[in-house]
N, C-alpha and C. Protein backbone atom coordinates (compact mmCIF):
# COMPACT_ATOMS: atom_id res chain seq x y z
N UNK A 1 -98.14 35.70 90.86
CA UNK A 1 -98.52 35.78 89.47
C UNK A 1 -98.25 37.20 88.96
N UNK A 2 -97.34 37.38 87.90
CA UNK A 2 -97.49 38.60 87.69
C UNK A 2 -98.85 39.30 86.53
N UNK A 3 -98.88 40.36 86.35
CA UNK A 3 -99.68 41.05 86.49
C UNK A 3 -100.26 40.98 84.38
N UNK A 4 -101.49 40.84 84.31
CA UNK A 4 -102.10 40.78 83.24
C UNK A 4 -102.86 41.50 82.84
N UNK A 5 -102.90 42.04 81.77
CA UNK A 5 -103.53 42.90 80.29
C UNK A 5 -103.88 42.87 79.98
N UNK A 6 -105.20 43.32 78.62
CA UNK A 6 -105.85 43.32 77.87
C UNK A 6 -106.21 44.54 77.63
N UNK A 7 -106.70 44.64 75.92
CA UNK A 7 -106.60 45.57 75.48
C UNK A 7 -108.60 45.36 74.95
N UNK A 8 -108.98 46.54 75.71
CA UNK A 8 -110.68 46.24 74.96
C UNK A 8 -110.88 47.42 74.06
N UNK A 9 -111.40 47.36 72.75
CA UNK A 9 -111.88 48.65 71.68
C UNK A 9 -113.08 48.42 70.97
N UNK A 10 -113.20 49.81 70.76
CA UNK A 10 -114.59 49.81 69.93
C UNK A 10 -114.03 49.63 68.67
N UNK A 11 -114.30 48.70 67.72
CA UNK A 11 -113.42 48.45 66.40
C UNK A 11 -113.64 49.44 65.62
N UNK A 12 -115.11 49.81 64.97
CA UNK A 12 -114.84 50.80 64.15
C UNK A 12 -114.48 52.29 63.76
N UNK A 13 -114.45 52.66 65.68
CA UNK A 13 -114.31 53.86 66.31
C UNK A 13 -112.55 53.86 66.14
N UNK A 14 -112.12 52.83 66.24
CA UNK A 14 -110.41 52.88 66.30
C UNK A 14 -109.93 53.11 67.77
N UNK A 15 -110.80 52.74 68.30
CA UNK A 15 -110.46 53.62 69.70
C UNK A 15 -110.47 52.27 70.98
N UNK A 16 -109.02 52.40 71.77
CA UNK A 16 -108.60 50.98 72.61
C UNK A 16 -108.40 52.15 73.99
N UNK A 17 -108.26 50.33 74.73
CA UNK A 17 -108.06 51.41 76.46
C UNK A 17 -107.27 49.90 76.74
N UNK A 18 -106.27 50.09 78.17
CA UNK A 18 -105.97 48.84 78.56
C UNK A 18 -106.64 48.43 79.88
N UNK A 19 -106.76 47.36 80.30
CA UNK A 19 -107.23 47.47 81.75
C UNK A 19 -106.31 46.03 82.02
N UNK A 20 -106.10 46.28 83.22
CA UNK A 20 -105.51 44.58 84.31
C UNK A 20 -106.29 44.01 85.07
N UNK A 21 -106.25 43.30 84.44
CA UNK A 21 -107.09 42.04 85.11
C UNK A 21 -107.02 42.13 86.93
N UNK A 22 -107.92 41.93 87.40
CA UNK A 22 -107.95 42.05 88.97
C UNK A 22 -107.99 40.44 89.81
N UNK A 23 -106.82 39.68 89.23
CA UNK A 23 -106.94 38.19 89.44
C UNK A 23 -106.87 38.09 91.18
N UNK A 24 -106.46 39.30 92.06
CA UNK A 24 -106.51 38.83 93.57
C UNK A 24 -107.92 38.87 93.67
N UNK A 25 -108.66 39.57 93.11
CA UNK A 25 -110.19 39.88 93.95
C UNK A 25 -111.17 38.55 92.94
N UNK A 26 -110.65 38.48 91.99
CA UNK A 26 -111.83 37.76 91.30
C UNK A 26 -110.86 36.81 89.61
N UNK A 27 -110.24 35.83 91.31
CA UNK A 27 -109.22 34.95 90.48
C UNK A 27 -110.12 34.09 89.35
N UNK A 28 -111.36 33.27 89.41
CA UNK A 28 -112.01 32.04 89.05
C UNK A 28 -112.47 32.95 87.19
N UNK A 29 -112.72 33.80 87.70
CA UNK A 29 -113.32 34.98 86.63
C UNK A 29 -112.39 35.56 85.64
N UNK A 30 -111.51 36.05 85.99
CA UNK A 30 -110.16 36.52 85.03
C UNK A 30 -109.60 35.30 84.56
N UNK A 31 -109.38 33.72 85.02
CA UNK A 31 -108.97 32.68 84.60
C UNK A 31 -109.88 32.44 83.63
N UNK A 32 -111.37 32.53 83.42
CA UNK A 32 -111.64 31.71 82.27
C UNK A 32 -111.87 32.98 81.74
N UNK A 33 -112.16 34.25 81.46
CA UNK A 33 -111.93 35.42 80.61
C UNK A 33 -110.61 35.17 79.79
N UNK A 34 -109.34 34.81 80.38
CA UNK A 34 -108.54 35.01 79.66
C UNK A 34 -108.10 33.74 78.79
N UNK A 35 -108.42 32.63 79.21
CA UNK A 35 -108.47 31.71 78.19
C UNK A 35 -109.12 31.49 77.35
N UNK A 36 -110.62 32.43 77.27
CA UNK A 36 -111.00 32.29 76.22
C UNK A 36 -111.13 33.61 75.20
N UNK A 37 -109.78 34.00 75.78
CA UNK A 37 -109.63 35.73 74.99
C UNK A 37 -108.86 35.18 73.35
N UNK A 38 -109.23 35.76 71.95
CA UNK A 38 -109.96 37.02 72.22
C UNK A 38 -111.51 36.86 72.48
N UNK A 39 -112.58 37.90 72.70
CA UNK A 39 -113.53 37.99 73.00
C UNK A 39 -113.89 39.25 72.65
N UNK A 40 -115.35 39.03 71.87
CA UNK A 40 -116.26 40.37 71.99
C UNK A 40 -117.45 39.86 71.00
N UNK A 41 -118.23 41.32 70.32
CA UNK A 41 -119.52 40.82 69.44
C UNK A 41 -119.66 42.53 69.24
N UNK A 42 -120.71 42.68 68.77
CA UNK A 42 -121.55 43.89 68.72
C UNK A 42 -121.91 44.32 70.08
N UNK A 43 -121.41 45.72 70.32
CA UNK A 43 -121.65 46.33 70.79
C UNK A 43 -123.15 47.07 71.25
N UNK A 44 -123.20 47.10 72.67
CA UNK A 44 -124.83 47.90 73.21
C UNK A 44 -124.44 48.85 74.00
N UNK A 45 -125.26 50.11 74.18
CA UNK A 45 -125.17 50.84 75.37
C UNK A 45 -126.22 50.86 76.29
N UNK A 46 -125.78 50.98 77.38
CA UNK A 46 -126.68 50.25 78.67
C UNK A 46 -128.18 51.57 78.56
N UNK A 47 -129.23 50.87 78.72
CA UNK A 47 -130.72 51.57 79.14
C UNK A 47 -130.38 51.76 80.23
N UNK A 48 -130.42 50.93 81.39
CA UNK A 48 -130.72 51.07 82.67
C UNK A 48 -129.73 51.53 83.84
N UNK A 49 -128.08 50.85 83.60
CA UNK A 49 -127.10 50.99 84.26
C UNK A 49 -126.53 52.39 84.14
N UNK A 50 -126.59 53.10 82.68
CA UNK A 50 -126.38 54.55 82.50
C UNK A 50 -125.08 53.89 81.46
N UNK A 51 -123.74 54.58 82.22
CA UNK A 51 -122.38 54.71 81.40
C UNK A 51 -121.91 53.36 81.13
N UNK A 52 -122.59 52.06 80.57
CA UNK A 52 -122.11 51.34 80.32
C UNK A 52 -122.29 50.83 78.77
N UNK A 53 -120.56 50.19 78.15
CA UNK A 53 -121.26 49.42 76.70
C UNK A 53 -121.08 48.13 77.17
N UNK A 54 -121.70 47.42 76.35
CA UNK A 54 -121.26 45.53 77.13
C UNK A 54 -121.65 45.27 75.39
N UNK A 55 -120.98 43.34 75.33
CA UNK A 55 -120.89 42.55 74.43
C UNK A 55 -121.66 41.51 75.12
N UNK A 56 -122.76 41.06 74.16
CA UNK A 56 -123.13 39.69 74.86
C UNK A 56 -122.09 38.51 73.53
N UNK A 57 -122.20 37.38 74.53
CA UNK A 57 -121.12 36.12 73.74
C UNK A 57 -121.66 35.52 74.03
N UNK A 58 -121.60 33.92 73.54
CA UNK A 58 -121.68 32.82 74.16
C UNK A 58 -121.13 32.47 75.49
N UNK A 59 -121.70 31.73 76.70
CA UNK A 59 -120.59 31.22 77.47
C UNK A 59 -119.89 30.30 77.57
N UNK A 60 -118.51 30.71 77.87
CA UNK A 60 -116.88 30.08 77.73
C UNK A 60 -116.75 29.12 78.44
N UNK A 61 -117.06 29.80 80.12
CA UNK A 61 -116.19 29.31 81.03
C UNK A 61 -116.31 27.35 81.26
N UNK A 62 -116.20 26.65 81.58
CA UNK A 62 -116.60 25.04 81.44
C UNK A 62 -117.74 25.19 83.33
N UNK A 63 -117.50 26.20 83.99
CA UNK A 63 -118.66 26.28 84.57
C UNK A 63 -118.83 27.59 85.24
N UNK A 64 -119.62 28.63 84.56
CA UNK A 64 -119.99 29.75 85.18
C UNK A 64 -119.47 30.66 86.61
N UNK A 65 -118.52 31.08 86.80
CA UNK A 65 -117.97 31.72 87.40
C UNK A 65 -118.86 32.11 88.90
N UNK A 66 -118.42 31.87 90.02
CA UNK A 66 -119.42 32.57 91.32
C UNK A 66 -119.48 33.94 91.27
N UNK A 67 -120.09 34.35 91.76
CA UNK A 67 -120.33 36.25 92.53
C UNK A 67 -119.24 36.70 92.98
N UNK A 68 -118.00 36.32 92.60
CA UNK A 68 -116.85 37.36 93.49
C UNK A 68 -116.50 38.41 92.87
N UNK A 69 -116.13 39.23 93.70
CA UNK A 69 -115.59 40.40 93.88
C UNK A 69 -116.49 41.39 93.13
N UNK A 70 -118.02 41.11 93.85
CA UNK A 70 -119.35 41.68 92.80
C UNK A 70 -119.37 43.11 93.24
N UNK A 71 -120.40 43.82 92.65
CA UNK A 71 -121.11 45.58 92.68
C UNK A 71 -122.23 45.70 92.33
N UNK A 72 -122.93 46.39 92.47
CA UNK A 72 -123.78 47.28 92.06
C UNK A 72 -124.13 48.61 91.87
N UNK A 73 -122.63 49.20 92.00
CA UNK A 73 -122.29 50.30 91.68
C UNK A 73 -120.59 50.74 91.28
N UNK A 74 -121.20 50.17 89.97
CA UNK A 74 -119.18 49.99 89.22
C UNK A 74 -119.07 51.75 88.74
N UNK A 75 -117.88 52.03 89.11
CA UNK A 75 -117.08 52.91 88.88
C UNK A 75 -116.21 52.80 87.75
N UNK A 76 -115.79 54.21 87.03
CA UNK A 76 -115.56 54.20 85.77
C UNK A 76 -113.82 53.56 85.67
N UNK A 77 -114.59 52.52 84.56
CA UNK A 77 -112.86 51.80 84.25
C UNK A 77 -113.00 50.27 84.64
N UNK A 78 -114.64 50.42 85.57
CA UNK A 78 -114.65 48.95 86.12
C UNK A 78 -114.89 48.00 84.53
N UNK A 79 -114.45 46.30 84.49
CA UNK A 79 -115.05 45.68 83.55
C UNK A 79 -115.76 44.94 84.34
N UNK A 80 -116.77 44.12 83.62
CA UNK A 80 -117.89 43.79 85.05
C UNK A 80 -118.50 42.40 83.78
N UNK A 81 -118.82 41.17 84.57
CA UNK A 81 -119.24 40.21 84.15
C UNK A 81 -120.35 39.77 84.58
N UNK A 82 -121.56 39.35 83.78
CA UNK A 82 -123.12 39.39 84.18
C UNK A 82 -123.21 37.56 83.46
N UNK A 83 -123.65 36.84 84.09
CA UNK A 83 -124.64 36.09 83.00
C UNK A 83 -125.80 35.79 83.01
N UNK A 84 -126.25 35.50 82.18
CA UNK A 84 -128.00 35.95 82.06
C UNK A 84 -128.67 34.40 81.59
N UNK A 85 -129.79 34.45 81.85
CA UNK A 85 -130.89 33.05 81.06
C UNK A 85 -131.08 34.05 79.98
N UNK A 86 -131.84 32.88 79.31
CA UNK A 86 -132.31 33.22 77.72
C UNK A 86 -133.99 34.53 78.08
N UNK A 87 -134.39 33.86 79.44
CA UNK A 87 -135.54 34.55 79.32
C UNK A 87 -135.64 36.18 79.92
N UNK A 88 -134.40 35.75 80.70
CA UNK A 88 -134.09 37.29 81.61
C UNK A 88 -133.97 38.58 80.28
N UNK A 89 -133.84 38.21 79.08
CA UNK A 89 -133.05 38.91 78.26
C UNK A 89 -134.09 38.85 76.72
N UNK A 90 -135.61 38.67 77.15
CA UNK A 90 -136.66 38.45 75.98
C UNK A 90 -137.13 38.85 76.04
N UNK A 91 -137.28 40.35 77.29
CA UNK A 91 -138.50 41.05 77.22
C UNK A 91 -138.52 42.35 76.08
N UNK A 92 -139.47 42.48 75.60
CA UNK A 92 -139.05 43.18 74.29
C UNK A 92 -138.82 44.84 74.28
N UNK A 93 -138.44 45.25 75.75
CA UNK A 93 -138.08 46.31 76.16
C UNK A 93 -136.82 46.56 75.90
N UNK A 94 -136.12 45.37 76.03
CA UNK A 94 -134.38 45.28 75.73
C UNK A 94 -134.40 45.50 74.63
N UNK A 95 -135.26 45.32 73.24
CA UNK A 95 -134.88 45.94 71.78
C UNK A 95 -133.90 44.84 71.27
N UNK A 96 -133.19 43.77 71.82
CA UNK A 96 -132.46 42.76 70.93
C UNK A 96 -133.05 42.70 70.21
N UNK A 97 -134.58 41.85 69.52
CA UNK A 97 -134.87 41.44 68.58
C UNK A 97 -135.12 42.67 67.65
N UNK A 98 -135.20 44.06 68.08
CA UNK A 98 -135.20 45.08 66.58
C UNK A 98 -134.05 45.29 66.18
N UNK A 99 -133.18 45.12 66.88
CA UNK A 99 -131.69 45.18 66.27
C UNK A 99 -131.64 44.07 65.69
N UNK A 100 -132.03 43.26 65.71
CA UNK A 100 -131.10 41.87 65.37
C UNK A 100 -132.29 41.69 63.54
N UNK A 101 -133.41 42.13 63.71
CA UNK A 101 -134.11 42.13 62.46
C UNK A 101 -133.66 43.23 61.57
N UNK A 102 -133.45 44.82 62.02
CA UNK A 102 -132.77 45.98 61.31
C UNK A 102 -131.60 45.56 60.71
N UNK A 103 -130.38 44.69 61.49
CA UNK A 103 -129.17 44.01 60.59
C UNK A 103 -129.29 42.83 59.77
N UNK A 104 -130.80 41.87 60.30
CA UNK A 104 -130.92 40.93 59.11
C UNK A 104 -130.35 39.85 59.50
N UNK A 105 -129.85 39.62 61.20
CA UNK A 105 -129.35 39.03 61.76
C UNK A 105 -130.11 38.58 63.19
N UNK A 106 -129.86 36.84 63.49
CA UNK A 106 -130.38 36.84 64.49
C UNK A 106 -130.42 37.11 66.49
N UNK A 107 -131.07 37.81 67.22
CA UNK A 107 -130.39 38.38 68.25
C UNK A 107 -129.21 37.45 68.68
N UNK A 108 -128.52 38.20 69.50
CA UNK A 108 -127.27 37.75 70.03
C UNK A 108 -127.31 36.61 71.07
N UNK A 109 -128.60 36.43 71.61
CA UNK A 109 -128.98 35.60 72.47
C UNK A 109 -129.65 34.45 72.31
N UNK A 110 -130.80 34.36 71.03
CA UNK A 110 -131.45 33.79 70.42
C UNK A 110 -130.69 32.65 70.40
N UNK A 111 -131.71 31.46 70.85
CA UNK A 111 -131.22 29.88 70.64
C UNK A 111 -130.04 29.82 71.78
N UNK A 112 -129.51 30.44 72.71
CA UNK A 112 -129.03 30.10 73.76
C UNK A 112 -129.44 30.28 75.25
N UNK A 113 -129.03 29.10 76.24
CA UNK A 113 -130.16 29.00 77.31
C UNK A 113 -129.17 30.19 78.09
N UNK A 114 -127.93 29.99 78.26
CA UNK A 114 -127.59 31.30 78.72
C UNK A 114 -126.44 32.02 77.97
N UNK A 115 -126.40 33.18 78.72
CA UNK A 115 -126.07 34.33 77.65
C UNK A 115 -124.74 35.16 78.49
N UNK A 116 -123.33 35.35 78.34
CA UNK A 116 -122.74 36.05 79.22
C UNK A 116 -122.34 37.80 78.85
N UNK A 117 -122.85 38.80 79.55
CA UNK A 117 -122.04 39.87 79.33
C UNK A 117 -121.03 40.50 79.91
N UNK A 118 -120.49 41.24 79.04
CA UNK A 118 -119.07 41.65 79.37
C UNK A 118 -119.00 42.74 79.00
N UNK A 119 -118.75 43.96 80.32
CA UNK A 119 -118.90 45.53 79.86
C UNK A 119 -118.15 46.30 80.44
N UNK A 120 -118.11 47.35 80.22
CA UNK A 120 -117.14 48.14 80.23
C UNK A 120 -118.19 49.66 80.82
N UNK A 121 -117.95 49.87 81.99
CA UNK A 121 -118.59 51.29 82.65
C UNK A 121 -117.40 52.44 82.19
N UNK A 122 -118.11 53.47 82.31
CA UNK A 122 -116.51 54.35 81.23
C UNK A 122 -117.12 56.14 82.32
N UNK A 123 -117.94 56.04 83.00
CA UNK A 123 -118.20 57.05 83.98
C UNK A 123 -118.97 57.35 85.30
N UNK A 124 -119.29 57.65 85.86
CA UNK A 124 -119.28 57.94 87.03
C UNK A 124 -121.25 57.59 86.81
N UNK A 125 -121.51 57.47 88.64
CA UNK A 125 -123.10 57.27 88.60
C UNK A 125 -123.65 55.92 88.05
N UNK A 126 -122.89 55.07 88.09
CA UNK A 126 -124.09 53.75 87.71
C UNK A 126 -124.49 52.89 88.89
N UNK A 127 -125.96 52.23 88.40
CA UNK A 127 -126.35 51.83 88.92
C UNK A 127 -126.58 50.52 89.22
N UNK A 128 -126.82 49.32 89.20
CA UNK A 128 -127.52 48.12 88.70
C UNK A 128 -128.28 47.42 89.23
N UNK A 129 -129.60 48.10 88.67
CA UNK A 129 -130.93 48.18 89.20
C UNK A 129 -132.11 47.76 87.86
N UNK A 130 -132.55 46.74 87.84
CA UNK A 130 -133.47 46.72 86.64
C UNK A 130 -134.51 46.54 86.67
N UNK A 131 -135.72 47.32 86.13
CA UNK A 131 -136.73 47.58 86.11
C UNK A 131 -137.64 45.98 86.47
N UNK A 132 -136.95 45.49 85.61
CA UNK A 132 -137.93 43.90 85.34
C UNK A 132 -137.21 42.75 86.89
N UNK A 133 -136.16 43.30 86.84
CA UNK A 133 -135.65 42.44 87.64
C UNK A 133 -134.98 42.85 89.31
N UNK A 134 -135.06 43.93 89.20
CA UNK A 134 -134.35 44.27 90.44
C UNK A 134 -132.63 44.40 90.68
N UNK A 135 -132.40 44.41 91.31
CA UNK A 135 -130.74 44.27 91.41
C UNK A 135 -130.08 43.24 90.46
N UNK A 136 -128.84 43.95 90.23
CA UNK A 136 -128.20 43.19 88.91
C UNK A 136 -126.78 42.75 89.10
N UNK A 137 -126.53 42.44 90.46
CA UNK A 137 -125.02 42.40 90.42
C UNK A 137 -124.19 41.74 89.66
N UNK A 138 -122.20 42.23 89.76
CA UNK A 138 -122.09 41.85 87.93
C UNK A 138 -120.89 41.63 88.99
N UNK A 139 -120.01 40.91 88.56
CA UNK A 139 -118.56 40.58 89.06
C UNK A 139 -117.46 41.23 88.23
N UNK A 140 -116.90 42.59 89.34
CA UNK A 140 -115.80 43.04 88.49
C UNK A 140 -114.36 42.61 88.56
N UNK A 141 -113.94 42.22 86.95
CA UNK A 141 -113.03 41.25 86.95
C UNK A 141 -111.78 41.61 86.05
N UNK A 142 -112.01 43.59 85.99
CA UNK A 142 -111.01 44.24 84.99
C UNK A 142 -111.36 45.90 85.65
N UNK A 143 -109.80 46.13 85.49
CA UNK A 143 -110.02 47.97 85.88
C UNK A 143 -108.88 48.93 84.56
N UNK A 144 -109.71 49.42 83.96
CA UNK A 144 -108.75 50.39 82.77
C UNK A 144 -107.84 50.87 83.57
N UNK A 145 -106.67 50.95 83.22
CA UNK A 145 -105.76 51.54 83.47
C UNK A 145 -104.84 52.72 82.60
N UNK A 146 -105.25 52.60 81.36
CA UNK A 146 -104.71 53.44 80.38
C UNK A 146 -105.85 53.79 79.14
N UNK A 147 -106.13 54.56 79.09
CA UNK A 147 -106.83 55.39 77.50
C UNK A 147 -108.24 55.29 78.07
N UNK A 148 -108.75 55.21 79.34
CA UNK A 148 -110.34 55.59 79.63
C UNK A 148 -110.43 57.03 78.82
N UNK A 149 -110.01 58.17 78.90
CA UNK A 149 -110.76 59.56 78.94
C UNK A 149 -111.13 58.96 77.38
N UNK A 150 -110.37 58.92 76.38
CA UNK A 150 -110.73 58.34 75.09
C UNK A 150 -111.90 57.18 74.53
N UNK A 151 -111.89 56.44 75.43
CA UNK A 151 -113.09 55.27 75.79
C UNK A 151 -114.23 56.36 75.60
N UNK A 152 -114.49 56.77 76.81
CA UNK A 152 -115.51 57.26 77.44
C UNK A 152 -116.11 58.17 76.51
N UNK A 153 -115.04 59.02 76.04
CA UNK A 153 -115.83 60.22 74.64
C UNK A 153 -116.12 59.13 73.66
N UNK A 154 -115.78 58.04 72.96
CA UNK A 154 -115.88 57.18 72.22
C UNK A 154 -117.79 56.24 72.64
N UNK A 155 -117.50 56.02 73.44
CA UNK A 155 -118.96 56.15 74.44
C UNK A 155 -120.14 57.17 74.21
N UNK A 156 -119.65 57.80 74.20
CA UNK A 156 -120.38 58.90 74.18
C UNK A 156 -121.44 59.11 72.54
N UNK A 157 -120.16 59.27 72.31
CA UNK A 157 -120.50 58.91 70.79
C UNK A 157 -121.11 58.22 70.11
N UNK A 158 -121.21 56.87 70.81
CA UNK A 158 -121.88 55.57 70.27
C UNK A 158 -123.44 55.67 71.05
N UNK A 159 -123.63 56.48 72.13
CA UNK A 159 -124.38 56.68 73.05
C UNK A 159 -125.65 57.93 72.17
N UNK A 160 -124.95 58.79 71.57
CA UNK A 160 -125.79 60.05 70.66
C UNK A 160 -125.77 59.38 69.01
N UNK A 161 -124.90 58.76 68.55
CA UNK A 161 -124.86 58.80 67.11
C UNK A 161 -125.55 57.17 66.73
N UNK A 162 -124.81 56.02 67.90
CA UNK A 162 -125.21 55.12 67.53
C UNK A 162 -124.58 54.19 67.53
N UNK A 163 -125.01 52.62 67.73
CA UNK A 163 -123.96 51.48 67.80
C UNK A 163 -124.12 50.70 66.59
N UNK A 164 -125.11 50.68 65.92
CA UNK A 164 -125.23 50.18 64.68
C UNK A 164 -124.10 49.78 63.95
N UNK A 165 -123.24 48.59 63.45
CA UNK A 165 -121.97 48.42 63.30
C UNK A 165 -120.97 47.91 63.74
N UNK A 166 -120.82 48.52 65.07
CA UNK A 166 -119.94 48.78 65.77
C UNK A 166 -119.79 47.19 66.96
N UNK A 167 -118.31 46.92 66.87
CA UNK A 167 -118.49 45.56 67.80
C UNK A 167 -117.15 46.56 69.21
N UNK A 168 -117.46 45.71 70.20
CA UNK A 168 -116.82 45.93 71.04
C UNK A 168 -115.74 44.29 71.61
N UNK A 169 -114.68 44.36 71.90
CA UNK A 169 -113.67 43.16 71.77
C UNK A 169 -112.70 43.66 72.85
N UNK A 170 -112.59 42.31 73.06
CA UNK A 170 -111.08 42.24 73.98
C UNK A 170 -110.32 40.91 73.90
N UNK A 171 -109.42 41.35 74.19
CA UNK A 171 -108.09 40.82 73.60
C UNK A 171 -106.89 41.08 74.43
N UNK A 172 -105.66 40.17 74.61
CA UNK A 172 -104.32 40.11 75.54
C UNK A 172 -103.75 41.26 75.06
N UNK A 173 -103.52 41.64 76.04
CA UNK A 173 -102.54 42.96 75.48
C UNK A 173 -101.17 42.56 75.38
């Protein structure tokens, strides 16, 4: 198979990176990612994991993807796939529902039994470890290959100033 692309950005930042899909390590996972590309939502930056933004979506796949080629300590550039229940994701520590009332909109999760995320680590030191839950392993199923250093200050940014706005997406390159 040759070798596949995608292009993930912060939309209103203007700012893209590419990464390739890692279909030897985590074939089942990059197959339904990419059929149901494009993909993204509003953008979050991680509380607990540190350097991560993720998109929660609906889920795509016609049946939830296994644990391959998982971590719990993704390195920068990793893309990493989580899916969640409705309840894992209601404790009101996560702050969905003040975001989702501040835009006037309902959370991203709200009214679905499960919930998939899709993120993007952009530096060094993470963890995935959660307070409520314990270990968080995520299946990485994308590695940047071009425009991280730009990501990551872009990150940064959204990390001090704010995500308010701001969606995060991916798409075939």
């Amino acid at each position: 198979m040759a070798d596949r692309f995608i292009h993930v950005s912060l939309d209103k930042r203007g700012v893209r990176c590419t990464a390739k899909l890692l279909d030897d390590r985590a074939p089942i996972t990059c197959a339904a990612v990419w059929d149901a590309l494009p993909l993204g939502g509003d953008v979050y930056h991680a509380k607990y994991a540190r350097n991560e933004i993720y998109a929660l979506v609906p889920p795509f796949a016609p049946q939830e993807p296994p644990l391959e080629n998982p971590t719990i300590t993704p390195i920068p550039g990793d893309l990493c796939y989580f899916t969640f229940s409705d309840t894992q994701l209601s404790t009101a520590s996560y702050g969905y529902e003040a975001a989702a009332e501040q835009q006037g909109t309902a959370a991203a999760h709200a009214e679905r039994s499960t919930v998939v995320d899709l993120a993007l680590f952009y530096e060094r030191n993470n963890l995935l470890i959660n307070g409520d839950a314990g270990w968080v392993p995520g299946i990485v199923w994308g590695q940047v290959v071009e425009g991280l250093d730009a990501m990551a200050e872009a990150c940064q940014d959204l990390w001090r100033a704010g995500a308010l706005g701001e969606s995060l997406s991916f798409r075939r390159a």
